[in-house]
C-alpha atoms as a PDB file:
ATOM      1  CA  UNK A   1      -4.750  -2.920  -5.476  1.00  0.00           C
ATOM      2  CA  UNK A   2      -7.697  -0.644  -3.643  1.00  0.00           C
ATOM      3  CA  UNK A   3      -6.486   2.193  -2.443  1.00  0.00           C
ATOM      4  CA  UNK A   4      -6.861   4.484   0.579  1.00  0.00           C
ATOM      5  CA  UNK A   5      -9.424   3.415   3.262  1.00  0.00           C
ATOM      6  CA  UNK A   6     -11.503   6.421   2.701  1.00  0.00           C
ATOM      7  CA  UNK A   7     -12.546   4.378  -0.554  1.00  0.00           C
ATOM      8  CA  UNK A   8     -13.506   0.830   1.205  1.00  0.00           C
ATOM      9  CA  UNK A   9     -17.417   2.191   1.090  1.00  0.00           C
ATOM     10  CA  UNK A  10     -16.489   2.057  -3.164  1.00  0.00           C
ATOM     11  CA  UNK A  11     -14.601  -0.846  -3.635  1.00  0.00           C
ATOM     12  CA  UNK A  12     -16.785  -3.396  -3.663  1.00  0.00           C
ATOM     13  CA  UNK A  13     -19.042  -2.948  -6.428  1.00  0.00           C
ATOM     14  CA  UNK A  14     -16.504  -4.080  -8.534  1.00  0.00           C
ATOM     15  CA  UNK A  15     -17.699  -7.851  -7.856  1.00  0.00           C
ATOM     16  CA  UNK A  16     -20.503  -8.806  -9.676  1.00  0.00           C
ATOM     17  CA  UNK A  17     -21.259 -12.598  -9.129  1.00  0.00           C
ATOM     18  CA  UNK A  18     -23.584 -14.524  -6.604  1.00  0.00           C
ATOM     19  CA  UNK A  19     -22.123 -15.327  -3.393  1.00  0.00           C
ATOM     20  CA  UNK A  20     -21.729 -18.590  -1.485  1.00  0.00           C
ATOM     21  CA  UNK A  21     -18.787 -18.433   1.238  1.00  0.00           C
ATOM     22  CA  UNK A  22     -17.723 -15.391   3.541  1.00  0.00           C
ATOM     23  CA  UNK A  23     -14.722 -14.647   5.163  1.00  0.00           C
ATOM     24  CA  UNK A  24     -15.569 -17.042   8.095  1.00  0.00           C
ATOM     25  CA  UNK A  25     -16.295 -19.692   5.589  1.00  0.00           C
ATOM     26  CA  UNK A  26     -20.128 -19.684   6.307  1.00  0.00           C
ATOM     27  CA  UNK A  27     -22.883 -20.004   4.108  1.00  0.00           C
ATOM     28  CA  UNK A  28     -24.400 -16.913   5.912  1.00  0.00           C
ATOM     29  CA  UNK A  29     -22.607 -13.300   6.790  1.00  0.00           C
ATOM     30  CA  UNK A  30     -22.178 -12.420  10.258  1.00  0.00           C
ATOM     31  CA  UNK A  31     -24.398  -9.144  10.461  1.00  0.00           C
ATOM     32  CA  UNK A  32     -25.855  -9.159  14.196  1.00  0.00           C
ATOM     33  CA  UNK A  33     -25.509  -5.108  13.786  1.00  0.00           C
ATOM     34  CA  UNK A  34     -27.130  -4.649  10.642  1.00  0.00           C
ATOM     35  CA  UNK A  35     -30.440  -2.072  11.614  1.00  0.00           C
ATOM     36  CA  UNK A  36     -27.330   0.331  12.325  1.00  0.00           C
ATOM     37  CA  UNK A  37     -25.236  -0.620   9.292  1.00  0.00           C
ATOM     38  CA  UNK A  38     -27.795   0.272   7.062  1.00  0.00           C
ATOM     39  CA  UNK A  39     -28.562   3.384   8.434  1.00  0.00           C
ATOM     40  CA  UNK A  40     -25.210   4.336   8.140  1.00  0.00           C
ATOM     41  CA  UNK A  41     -24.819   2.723   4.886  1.00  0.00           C
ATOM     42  CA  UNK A  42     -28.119   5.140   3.457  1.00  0.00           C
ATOM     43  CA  UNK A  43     -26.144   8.093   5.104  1.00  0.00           C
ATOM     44  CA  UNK A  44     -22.734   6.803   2.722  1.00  0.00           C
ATOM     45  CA  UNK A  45     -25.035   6.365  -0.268  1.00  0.00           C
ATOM     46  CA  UNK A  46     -25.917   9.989   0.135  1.00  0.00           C
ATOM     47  CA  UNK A  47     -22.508  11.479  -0.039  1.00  0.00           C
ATOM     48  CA  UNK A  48     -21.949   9.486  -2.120  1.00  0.00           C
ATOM     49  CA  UNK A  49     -25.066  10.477  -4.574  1.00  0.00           C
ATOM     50  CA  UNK A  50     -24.462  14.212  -3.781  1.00  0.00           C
ATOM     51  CA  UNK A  51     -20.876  14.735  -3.602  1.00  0.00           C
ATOM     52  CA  UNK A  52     -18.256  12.040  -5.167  1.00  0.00           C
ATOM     53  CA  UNK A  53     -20.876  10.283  -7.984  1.00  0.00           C
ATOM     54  CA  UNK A  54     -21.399  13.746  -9.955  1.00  0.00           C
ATOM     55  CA  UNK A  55     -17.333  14.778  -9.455  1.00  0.00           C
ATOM     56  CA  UNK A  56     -16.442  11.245 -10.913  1.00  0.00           C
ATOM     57  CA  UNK A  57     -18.799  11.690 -13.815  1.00  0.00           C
ATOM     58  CA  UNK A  58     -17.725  15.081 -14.345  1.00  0.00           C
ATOM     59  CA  UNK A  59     -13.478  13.723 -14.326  1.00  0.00           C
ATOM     60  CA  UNK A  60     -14.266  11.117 -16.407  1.00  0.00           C
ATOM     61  CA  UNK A  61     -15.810  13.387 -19.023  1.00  0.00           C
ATOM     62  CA  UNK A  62     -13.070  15.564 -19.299  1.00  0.00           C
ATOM     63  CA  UNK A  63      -9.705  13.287 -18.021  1.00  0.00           C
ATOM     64  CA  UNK A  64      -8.701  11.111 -21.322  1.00  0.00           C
ATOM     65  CA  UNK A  65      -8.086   7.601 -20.507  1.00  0.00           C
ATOM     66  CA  UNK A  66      -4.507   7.054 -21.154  1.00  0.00           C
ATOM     67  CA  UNK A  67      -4.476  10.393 -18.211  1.00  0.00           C
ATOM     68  CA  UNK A  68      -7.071   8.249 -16.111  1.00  0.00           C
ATOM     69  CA  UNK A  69      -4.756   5.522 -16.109  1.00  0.00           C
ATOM     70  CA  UNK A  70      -2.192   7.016 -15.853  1.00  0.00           C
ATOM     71  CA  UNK A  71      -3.184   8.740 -12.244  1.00  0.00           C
ATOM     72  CA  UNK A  72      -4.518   5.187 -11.053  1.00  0.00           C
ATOM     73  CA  UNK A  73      -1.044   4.248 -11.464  1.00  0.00           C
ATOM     74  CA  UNK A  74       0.183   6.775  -9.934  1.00  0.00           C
ATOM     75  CA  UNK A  75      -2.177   6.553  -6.487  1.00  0.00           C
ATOM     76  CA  UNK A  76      -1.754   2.027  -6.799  1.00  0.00           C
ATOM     77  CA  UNK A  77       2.205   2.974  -6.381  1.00  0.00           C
ATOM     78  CA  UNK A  78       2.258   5.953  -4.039  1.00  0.00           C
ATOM     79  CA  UNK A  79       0.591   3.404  -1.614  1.00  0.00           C
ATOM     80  CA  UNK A  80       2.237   0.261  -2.179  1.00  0.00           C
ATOM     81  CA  UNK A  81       4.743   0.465   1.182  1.00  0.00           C
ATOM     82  CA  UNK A  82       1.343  -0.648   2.830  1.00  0.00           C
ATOM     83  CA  UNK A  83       1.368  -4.176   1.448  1.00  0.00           C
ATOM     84  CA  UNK A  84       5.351  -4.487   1.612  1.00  0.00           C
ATOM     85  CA  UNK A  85       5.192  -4.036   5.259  1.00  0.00           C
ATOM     86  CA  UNK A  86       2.514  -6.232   5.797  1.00  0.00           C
ATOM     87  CA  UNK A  87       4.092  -9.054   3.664  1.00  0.00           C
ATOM     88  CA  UNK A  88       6.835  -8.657   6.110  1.00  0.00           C
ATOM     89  CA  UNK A  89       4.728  -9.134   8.644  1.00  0.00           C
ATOM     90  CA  UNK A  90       2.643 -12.122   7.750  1.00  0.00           C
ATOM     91  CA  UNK A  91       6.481 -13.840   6.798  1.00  0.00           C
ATOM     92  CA  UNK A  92       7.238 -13.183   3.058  1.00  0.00           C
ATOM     93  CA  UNK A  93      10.023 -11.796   2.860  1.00  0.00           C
ATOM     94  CA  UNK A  94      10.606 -13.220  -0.983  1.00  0.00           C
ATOM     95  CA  UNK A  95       7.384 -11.237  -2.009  1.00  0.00           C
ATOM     96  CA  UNK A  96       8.093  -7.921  -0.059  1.00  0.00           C
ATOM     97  CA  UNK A  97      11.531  -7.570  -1.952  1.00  0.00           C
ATOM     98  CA  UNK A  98      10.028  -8.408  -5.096  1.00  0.00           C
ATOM     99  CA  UNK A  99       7.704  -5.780  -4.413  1.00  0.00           C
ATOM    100  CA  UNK A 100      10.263  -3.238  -3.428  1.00  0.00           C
ATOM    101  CA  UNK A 101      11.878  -3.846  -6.437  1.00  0.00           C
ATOM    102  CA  UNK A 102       8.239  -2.909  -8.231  1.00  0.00           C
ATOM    103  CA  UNK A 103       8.016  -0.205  -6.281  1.00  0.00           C
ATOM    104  CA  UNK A 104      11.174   1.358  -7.138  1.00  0.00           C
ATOM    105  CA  UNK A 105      11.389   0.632 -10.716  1.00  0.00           C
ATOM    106  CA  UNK A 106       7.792   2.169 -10.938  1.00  0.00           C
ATOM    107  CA  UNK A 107       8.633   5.237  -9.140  1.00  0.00           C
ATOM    108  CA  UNK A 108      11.703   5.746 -11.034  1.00  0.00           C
ATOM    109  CA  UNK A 109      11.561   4.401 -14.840  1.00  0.00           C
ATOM    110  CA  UNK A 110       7.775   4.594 -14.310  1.00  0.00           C
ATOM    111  CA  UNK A 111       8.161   8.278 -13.373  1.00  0.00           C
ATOM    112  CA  UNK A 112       6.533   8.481  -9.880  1.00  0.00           C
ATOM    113  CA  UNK A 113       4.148   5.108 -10.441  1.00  0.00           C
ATOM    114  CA  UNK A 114       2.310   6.965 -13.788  1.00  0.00           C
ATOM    115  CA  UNK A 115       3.475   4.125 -15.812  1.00  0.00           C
ATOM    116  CA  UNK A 116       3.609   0.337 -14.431  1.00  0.00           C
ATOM    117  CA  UNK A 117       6.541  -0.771 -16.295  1.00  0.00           C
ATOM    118  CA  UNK A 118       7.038  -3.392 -13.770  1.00  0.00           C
ATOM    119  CA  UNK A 119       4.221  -5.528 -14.837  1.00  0.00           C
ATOM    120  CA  UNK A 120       5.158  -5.581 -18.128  1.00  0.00           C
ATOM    121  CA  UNK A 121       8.097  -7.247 -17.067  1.00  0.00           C
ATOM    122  CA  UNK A 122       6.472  -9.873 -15.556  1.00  0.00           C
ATOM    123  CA  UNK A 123       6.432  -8.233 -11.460  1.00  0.00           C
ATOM    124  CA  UNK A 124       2.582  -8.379 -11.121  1.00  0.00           C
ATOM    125  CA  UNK A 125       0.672  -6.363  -8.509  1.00  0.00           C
ATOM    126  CA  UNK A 126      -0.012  -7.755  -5.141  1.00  0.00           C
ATOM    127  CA  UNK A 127      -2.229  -6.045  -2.116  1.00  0.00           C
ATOM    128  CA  UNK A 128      -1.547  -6.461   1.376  1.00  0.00           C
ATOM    129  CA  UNK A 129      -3.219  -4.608   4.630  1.00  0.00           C
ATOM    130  CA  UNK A 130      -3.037  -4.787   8.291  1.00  0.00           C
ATOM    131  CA  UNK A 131      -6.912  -6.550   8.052  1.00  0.00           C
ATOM    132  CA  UNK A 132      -4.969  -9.454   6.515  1.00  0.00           C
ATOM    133  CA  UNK A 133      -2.072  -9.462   8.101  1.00  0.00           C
ATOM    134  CA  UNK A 134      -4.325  -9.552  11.540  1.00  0.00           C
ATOM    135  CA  UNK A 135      -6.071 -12.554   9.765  1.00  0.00           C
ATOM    136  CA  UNK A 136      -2.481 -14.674   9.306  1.00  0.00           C
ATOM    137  CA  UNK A 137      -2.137 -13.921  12.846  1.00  0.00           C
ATOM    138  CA  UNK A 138      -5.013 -15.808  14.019  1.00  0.00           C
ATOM    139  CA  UNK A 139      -7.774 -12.881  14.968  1.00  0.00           C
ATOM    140  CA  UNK A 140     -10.986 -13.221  13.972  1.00  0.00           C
ATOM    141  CA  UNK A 141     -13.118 -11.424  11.974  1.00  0.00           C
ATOM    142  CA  UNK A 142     -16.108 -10.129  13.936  1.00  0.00           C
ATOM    143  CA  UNK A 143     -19.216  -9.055  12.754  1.00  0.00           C
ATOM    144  CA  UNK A 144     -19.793  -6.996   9.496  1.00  0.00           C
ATOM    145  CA  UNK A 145     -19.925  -3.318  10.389  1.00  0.00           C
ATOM    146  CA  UNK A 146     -20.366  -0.076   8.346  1.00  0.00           C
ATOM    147  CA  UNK A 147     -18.524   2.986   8.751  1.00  0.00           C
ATOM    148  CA  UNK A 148     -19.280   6.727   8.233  1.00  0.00           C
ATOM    149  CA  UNK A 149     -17.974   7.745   5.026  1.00  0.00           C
ATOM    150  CA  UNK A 150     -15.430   4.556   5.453  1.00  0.00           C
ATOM    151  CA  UNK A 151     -17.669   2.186   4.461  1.00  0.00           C
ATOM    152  CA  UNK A 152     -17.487  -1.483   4.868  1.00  0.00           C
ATOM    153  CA  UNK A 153     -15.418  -3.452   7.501  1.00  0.00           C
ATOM    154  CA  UNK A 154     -15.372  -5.676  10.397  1.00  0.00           C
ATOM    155  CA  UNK A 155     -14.139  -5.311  13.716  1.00  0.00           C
ATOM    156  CA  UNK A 156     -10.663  -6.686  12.468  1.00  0.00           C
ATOM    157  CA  UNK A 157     -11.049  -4.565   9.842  1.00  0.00           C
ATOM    158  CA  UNK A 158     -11.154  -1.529  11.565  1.00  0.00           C
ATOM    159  CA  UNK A 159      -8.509  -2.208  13.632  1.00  0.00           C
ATOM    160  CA  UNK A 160      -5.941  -2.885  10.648  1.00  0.00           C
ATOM    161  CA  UNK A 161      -6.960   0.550   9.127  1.00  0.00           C
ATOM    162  CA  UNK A 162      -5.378   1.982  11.857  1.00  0.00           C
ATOM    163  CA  UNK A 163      -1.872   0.159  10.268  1.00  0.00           C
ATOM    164  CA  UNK A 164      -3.124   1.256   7.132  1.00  0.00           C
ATOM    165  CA  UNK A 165      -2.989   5.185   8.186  1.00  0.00           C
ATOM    166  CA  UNK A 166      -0.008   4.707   9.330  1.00  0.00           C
ATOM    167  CA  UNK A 167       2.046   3.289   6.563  1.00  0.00           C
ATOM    168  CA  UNK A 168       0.118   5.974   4.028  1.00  0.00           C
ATOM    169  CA  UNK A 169       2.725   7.820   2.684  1.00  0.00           C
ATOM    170  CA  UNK A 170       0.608  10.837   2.409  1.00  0.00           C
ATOM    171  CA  UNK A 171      -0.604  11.217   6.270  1.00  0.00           C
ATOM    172  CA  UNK A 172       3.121  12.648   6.450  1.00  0.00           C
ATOM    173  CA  UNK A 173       2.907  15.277   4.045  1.00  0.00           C
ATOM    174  CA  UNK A 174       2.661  18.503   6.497  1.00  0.00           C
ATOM    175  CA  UNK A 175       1.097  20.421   3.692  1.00  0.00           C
ATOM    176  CA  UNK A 176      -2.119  20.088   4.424  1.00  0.00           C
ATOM    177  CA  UNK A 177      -3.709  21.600   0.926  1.00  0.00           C
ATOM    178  CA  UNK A 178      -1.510  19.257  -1.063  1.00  0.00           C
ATOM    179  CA  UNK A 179      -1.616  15.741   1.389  1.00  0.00           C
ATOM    180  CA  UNK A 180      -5.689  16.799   1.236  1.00  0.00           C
ATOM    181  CA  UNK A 181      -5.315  17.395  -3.066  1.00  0.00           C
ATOM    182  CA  UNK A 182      -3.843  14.043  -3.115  1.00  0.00           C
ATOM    183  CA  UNK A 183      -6.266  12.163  -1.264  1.00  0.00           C
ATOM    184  CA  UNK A 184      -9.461  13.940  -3.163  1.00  0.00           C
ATOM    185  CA  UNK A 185      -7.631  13.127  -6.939  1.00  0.00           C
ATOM    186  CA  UNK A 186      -7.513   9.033  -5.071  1.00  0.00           C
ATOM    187  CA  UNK A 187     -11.313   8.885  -3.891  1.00  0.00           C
ATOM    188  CA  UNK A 188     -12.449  10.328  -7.006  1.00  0.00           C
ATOM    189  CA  UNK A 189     -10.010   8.621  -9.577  1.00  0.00           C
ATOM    190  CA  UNK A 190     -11.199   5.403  -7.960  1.00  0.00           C
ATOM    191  CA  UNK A 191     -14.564   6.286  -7.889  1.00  0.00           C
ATOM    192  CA  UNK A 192     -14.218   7.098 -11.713  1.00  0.00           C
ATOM    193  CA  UNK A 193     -13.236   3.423 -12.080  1.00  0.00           C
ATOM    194  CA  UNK A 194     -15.989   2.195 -10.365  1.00  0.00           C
ATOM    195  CA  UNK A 195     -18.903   3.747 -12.482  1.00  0.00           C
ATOM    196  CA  UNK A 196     -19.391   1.267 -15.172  1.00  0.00           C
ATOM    197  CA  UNK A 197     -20.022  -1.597 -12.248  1.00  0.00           C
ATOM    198  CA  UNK A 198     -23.142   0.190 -10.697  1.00  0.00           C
ATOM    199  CA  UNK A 199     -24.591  -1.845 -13.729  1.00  0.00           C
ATOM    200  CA  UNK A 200     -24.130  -4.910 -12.124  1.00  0.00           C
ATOM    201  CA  UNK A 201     -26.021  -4.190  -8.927  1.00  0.00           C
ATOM    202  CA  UNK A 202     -28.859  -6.901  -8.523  1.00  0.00           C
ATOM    203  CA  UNK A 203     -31.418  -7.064  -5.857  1.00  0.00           C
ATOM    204  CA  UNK A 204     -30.740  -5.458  -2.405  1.00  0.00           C
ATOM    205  CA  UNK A 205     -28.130  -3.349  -2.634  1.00  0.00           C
ATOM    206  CA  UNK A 206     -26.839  -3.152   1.337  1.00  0.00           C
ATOM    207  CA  UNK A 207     -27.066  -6.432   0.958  1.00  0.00           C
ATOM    208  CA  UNK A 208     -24.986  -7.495  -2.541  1.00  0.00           C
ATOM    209  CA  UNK A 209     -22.609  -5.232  -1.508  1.00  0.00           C
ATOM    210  CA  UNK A 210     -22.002  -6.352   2.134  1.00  0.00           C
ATOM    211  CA  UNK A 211     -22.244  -9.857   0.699  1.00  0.00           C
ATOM    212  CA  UNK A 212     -18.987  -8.095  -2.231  1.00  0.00           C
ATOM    213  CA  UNK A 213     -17.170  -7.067   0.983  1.00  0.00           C
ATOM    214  CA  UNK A 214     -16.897 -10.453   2.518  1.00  0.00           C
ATOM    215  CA  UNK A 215     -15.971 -12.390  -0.129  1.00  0.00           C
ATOM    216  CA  UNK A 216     -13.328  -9.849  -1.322  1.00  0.00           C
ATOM    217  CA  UNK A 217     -11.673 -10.276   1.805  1.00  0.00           C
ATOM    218  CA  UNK A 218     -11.560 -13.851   1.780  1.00  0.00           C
ATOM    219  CA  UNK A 219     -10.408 -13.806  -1.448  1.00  0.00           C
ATOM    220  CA  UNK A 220      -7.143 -11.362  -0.463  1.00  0.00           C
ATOM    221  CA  UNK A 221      -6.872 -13.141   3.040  1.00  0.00           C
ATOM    222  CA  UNK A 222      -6.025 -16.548   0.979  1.00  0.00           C
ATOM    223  CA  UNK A 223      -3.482 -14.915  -1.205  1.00  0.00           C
ATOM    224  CA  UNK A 224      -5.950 -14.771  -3.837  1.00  0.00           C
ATOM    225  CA  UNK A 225      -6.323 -18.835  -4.020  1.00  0.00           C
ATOM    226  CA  UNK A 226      -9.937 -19.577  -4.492  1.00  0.00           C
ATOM    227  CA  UNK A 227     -11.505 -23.122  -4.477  1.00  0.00           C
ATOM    228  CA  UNK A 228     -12.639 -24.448  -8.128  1.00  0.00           C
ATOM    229  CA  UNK A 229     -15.864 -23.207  -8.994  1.00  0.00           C
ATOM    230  CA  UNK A 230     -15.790 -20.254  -6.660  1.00  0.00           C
ATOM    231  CA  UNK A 231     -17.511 -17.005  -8.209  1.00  0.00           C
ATOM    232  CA  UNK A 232     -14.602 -15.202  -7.709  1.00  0.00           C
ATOM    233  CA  UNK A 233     -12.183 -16.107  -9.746  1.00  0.00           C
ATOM    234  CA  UNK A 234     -10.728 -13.049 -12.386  1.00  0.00           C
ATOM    235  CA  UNK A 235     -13.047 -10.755 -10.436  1.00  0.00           C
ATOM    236  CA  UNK A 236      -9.899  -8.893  -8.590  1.00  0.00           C
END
């Protein structure tokens, strides 16, 4: 599951295949605004380049990996009320308890999420936002549109983030030094993750990873059911 929405400008260079269908189920993306999405998306690269590329080098040097995977548990769990609400809300209720019940034996056998002892007992992972759960209820997509520091989206997209702030778990912790610690250790822990992908990076890179966006999202908005053939498959 991808984390907090600060993140969306990362997550997407974890797919590294051609593309052939967008959420809309086009052949082509809808990107009637895309002069100003990629001058925002040059301003995102450079954060990006100064600030959260050299800290996730520098974690990943010095966090072990059991300690790295550990905290990616951790973050995957702390957030996981997100998609149980929003399986409530597209009508599945079957999945949202079974997801409680991952949630709470991960946060207590699993010691606060650290370990996922809930998959190894056969309660896999599942990811669920207020994008998708907007999708079920019939709105469409919009054009593609890139965010300051957020990163990739639509205009449905950006609406369900909204959701997505509110069912955070952290944006209630009134502390703001720790609820700010906890989001920092996310971005860069995920970031971390992502390194090794940059590798896979062909051509264009606004456009690949635009192109990684949509299809991601079509992917989740189908509960992960892809037609035969479709580049996607075991890339989530």
């Amino acid at each position: 599951m991808k984390r907090h929405l600060l993140i969306a400008c990362l997550v997407t260079v974890s797919a590294g295949f051609s593309f052939n269908a967008f959420a809309d189920g086009s052949s082509e993306a809808y990107d009637p605004w895309e002069g100003y999405n990629r001058a925002v998306f040059s301003f995102n690269e450079g954060v990006d380049n100064v600030i959260l590329k050299p800290l996730s080098k520098g974690y990943r040097a010095i966090a072990p990996e059991p300690v790295e995977t550990g905290v990616s548990n951790f973050f995957d769990n702390l957030f996981y009320p997100t998609t149980i609400i929003n399986q409530l809300l597209q009508g599945k209720p079957k999945l949202a308890v079974q997801d409680t019940m991952r949630f709470i034996l991960n946060s207590t056998v699993g010691i606060l999420g650290f370990m996922d002892v809930a998959k190894k007992i056969g309660f896999e992972e599942h990811s669920e936002d207020f994008g998708q759960t907007l999708a079920v209820w019939g709105v469409g997509d919009g054009p593609y549109m890139v965010l300051p520091i957020l990163g990739p989206s639509s205009v449905r997209g950006s609406v369900g983030w909204v959701g997505d702030y509110f069912t955070n778990p952290v944006s209630y912790i009134e502390d703001n030094e720790t609820r700010y610690a906890l989001l920092g250790t996310s971005i860069i822990d995920t970031r971390a993750e992502l390194l090794k992908a940059e590798s896979i990076i062909t051509g264009d890179k606004y456009t690949f990873m635009r192109d990684a966006y949509l299809q991601r999202r079509k992917y989740l908005i189908n509960d992960q059911m892809v037609e035969e053939n479709d580049p996607f498959l075991d890339q989530e």
